[in-house]
Protein backbone atom coordinates (compact mmCIF):
# COMPACT_ATOMS: atom_id res chain seq x y z
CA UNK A 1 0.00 0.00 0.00
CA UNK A 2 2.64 2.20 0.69
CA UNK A 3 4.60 2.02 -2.31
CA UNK A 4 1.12 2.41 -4.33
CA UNK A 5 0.65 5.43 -2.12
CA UNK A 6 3.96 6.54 -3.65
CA UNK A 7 2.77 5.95 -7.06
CA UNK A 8 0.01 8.11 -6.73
CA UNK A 9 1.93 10.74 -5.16
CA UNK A 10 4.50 10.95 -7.90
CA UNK A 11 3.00 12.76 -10.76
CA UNK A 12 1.48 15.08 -8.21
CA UNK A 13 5.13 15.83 -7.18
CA UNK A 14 6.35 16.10 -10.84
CA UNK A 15 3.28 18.64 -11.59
CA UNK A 16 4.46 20.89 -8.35
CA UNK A 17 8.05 20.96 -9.69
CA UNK A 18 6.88 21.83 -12.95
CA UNK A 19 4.78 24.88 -11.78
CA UNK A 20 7.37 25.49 -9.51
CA UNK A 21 9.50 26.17 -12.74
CA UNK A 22 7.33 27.85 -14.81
CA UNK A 23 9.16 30.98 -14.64
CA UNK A 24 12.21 29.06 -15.71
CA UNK A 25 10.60 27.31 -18.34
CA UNK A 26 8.69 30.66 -19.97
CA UNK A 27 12.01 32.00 -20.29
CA UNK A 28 13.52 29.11 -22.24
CA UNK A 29 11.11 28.89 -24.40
CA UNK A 30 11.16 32.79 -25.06
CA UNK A 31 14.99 32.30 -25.32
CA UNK A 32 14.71 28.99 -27.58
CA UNK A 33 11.97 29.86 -29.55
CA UNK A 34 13.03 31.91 -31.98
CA UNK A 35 16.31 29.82 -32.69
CA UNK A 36 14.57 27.01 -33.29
CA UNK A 37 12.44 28.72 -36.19
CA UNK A 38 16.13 29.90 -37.59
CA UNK A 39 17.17 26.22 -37.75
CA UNK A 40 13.94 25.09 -39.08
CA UNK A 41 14.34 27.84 -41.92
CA UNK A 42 17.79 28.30 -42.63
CA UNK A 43 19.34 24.69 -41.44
CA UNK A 44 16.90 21.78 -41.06
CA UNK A 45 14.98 23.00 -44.32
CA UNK A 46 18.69 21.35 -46.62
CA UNK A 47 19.96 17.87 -46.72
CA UNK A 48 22.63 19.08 -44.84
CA UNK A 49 20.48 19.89 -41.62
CA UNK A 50 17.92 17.43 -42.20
CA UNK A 51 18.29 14.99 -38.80
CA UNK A 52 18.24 18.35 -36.56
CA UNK A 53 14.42 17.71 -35.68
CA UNK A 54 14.88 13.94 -35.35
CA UNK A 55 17.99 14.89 -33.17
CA UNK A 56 15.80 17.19 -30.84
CA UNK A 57 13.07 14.74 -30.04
CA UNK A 58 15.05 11.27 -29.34
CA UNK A 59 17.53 13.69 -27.59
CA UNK A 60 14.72 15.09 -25.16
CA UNK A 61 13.26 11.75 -25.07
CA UNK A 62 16.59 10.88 -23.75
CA UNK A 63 17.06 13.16 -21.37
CA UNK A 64 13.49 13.62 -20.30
CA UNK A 65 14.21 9.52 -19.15
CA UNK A 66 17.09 10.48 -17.42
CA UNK A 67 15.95 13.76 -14.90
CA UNK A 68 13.92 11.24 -12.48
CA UNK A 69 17.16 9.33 -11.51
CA UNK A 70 18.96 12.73 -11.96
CA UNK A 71 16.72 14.26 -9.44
CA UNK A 72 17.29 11.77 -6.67
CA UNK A 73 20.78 12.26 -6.79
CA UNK A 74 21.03 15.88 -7.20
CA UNK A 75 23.30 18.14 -5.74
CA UNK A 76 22.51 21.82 -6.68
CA UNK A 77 25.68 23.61 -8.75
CA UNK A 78 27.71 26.07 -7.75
CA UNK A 79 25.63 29.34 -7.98
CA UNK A 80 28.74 31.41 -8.96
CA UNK A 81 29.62 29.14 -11.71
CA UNK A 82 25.59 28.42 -12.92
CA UNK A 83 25.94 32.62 -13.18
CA UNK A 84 29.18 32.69 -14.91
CA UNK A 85 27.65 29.81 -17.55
CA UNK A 86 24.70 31.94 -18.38
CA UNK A 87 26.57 34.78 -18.43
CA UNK A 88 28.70 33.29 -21.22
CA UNK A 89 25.84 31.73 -22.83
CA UNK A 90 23.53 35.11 -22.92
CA UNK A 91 26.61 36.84 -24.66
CA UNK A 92 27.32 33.68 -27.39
CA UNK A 93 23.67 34.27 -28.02
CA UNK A 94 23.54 37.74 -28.23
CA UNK A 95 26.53 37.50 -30.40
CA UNK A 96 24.50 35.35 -32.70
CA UNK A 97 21.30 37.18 -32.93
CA UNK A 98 23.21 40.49 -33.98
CA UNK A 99 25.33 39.07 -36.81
CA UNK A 100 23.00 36.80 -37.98
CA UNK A 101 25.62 33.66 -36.98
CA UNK A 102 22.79 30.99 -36.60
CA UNK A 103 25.47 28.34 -35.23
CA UNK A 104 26.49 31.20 -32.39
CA UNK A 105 23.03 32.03 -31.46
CA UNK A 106 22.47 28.10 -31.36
CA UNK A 107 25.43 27.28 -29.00
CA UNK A 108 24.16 30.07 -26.85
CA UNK A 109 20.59 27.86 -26.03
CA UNK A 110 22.30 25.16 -26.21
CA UNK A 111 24.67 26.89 -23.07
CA UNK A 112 21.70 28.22 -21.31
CA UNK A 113 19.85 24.91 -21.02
CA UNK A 114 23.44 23.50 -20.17
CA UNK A 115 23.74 25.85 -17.63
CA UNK A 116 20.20 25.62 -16.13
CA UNK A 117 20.93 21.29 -15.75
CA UNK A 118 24.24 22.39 -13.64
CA UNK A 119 22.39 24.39 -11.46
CA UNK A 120 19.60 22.02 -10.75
CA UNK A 121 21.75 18.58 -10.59
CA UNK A 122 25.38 19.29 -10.11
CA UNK A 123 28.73 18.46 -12.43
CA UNK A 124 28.26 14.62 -11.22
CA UNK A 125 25.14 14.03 -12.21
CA UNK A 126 25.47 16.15 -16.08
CA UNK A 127 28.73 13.61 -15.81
CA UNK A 128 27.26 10.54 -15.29
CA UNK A 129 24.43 11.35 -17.56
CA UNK A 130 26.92 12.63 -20.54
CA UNK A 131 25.40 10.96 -23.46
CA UNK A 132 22.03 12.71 -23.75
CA UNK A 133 23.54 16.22 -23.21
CA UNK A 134 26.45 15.33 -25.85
CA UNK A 135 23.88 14.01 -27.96
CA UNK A 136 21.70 17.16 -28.23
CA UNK A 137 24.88 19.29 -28.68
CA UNK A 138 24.56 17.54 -32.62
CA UNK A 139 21.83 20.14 -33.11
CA UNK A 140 24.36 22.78 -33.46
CA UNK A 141 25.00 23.75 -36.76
CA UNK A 142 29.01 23.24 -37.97
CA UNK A 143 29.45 26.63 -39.86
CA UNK A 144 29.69 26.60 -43.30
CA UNK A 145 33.41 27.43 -44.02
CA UNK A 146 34.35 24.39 -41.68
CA UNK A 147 31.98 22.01 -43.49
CA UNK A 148 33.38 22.90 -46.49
CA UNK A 149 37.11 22.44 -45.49
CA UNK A 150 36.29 18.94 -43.72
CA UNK A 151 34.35 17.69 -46.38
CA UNK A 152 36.70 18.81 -49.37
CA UNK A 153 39.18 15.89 -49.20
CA UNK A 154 36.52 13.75 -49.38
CA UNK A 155 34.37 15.35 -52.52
CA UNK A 156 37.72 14.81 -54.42
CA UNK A 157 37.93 11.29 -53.15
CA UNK A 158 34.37 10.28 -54.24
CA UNK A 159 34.49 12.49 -57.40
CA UNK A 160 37.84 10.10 -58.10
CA UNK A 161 36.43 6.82 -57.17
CA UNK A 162 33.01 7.41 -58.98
CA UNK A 163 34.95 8.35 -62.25
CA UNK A 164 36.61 5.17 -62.66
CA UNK A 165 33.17 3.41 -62.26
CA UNK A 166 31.98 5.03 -65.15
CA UNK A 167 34.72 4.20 -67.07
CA UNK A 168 34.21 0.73 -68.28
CA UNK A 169 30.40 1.86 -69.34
CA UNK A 170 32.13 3.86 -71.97
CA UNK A 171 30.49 7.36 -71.28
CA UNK A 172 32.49 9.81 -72.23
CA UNK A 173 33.74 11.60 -69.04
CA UNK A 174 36.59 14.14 -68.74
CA UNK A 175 37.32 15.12 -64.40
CA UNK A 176 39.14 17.76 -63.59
CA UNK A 177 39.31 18.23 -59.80
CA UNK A 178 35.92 18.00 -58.62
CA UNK A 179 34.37 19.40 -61.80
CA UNK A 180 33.06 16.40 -64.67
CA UNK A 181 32.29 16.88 -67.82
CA UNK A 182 29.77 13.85 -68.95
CA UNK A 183 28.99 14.13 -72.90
CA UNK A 184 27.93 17.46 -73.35
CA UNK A 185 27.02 18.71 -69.61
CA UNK A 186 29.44 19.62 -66.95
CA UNK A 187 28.79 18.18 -62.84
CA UNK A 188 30.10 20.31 -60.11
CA UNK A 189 31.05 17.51 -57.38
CA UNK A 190 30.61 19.83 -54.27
CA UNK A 191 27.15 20.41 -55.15
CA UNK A 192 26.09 17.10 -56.38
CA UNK A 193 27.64 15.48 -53.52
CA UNK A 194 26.34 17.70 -50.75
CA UNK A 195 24.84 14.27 -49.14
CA UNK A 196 28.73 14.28 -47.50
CA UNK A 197 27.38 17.14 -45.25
CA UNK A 198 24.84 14.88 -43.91
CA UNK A 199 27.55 13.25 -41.78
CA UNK A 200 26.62 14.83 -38.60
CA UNK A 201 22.97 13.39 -39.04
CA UNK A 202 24.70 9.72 -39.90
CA UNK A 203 27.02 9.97 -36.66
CA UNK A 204 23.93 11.72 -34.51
CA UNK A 205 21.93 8.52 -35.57
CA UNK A 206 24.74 5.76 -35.44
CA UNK A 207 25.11 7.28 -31.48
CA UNK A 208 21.65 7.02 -30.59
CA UNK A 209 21.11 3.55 -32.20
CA UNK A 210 24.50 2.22 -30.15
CA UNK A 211 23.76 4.23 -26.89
CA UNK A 212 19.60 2.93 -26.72
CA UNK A 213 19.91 -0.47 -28.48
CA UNK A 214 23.11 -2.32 -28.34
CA UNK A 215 24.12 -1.31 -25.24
CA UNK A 216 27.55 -2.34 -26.02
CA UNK A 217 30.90 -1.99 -24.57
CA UNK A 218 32.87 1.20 -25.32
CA UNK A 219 35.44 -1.18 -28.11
CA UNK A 220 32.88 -2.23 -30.35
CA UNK A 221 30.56 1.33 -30.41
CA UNK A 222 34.00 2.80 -31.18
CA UNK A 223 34.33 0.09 -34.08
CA UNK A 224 31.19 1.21 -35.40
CA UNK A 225 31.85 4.75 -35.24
CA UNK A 226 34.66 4.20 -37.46
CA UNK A 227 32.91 2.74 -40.43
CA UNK A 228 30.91 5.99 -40.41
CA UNK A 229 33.20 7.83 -42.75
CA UNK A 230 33.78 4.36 -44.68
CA UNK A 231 29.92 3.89 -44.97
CA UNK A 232 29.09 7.55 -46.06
CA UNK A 233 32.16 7.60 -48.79
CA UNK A 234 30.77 4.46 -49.97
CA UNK A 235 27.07 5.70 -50.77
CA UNK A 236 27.75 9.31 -52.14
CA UNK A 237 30.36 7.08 -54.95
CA UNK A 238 26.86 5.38 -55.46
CA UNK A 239 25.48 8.36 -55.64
CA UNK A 240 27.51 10.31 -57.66
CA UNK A 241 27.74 7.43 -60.17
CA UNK A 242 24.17 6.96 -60.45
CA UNK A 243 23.53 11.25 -60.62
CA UNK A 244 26.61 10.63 -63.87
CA UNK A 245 23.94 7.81 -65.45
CA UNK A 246 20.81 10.20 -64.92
CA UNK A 247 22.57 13.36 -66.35
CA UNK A 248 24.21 11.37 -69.65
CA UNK A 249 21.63 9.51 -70.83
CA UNK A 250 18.80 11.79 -69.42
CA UNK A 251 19.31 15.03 -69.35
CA UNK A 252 21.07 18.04 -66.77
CA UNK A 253 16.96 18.90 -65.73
CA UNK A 254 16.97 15.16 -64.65
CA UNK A 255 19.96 14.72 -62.76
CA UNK A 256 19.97 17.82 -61.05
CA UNK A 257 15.95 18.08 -60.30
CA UNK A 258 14.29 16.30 -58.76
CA UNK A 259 15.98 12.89 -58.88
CA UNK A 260 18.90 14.78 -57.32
CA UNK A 261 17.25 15.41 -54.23
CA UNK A 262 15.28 11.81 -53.85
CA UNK A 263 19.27 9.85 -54.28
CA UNK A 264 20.57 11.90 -51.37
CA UNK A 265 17.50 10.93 -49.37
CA UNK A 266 17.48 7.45 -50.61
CA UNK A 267 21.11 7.15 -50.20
CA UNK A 268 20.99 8.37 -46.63
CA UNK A 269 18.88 5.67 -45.71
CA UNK A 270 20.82 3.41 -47.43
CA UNK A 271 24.01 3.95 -44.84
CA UNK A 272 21.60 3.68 -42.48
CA UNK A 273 20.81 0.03 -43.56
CA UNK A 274 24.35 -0.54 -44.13
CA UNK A 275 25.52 0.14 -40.91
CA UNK A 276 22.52 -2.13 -39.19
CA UNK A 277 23.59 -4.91 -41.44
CA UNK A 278 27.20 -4.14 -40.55
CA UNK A 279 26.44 -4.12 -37.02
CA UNK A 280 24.24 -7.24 -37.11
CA UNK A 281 26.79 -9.44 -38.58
CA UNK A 282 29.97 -7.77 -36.78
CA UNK A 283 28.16 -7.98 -33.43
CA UNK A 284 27.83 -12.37 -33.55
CA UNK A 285 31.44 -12.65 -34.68
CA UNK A 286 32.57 -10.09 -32.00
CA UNK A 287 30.79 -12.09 -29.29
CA UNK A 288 32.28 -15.35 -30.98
CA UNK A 289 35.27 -13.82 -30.55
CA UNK A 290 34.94 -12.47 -26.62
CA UNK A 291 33.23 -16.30 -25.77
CA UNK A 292 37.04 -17.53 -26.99
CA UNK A 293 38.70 -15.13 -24.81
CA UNK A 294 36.47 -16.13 -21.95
């Protein structure tokens, strides 16, 4: 009866705290609000952006899971260092909103809320509980200039490798850097193989498949972090080929319309699948494999 009793009492509790923090939360939302419609136009509107609101919710989800246990074990923060945090985080944000520098303005809510969790559970507990805070940090955008330097290497590499595909099929193709010339229409690479910029979304969803379902040792969810950049080279030389077929043998409107957009999709799922199929075969030879050691 009297854990039943408890039960009962427990949302009751979790409604007090919430009105308790009304105040708190009015302000976050007055803070976050107007970010979030700035990512949803200007970065989770492109390919490049795209997991940012499936990245929010599991990441809430996440964390929402974890404040109950947090709670128990709080130990309130430091209130000179909670100030300090906002302090820092107001001014990134401020920053942001004046020069128009979405990924500023976003680490500044992203500070804020990190602040706020300090001051109402302590460095342990935002320690122990890394994964979901980490996780929603993938919402930030990675400015474009950094992108673009990152992901340049690796344009040339899947502009190379997707060239000599096309070779035996005896399409006439002339590369020079990562600009192609198929028959009588030229391919810019670094547009047509934008899908490398969804990297962030293939890592954000490669964590929260590892961290939720596999809960596997800290060896193998590093192994499958690796293949990541393996994986995502793989498909955009798929898709790269398969954007050369469309645009010779169908037209530049073709490969560049609407087709263009539906392979990066298609192909984004696809390393999805790869990496489950990956996993699910790696994961019975790497138990084989600790059963011997044992």
């Amino acid at each position: 009866m009297a854990e039943l009793a408890g039960r009962q009492e427990e949302p009751a509790s979790w409604v007090g705290r919430l009105v308790a923090e009304t105040p708190l939360i009015v302000a976050a939302l007055f803070l976050a609000g107007p970010t979030f419609l700035r990512l949803g136009q200007q970065v989770w509107s492109h390919e490049f952006g795209a997991h940012g609101p499936i990245v929010l919710a599991t990441g809430a989800w996440l964390l929402w899971r974890r404040i109950p246990g947090m709670a128990e074990a709080a130990q309130r923060g430091n209130p000179v260092v909670t100030v300090s945090l906002t302090i820092a985080a107001l001014l990134v944000y401020v920053v942001g909103r004046a020069y128009d520098l979405i990924s500023l303005e976003a680490a500044g809510v992203y500070g804020f809320g990190v602040a706020i969790l300090y001051d109402r559970f302590g460095l342990r507990q935002l320690l122990v509980n890394w994964f979901p805070i980490f996780y929603l940090g993938l919402l930030l955008p990675v400015p474009g200039w950094m992108l673009d330097e990152f992901t340049a290497p690796l344009k040339l590499l899947v502009s190379t490798l997707a060239a000599h595909l096309v070779e035996p099929l005896g399409i006439p193709l002339f590369r020079e850097g990562v600009t192609m010339t198929v028959g009588p229409y030229q391919l810019l690479v670094e547009d047509a193989c934008s899908g490398l910029n969804s990297l962030i979304g293939l890592i954000a969803i490669t964590l929260f498949y590892i961290y939720l379902l596999r809960n596997a040792g800290w060896r193998y969810s590093l192994f499958l972090v690796c293949l990541i950049i393996p994986i995502a080279i793989a498909a955009n030389v798929v898709r790269i080929f398969t954007l050369i077929l469309l645009t010779f043998y169908f037209g530049d409107a073709v490969g560049q319309g609407f087709l263009h957009v539906t392979a990066g999709l298609f192909l984004f799922a696809l390393s999805l699948l790869l990496m489950f199929v990956i996993d699910n075969v790696a994961s019975r030879f790497w138990a084989m494999a600790k059963a011997r050691r044992a």
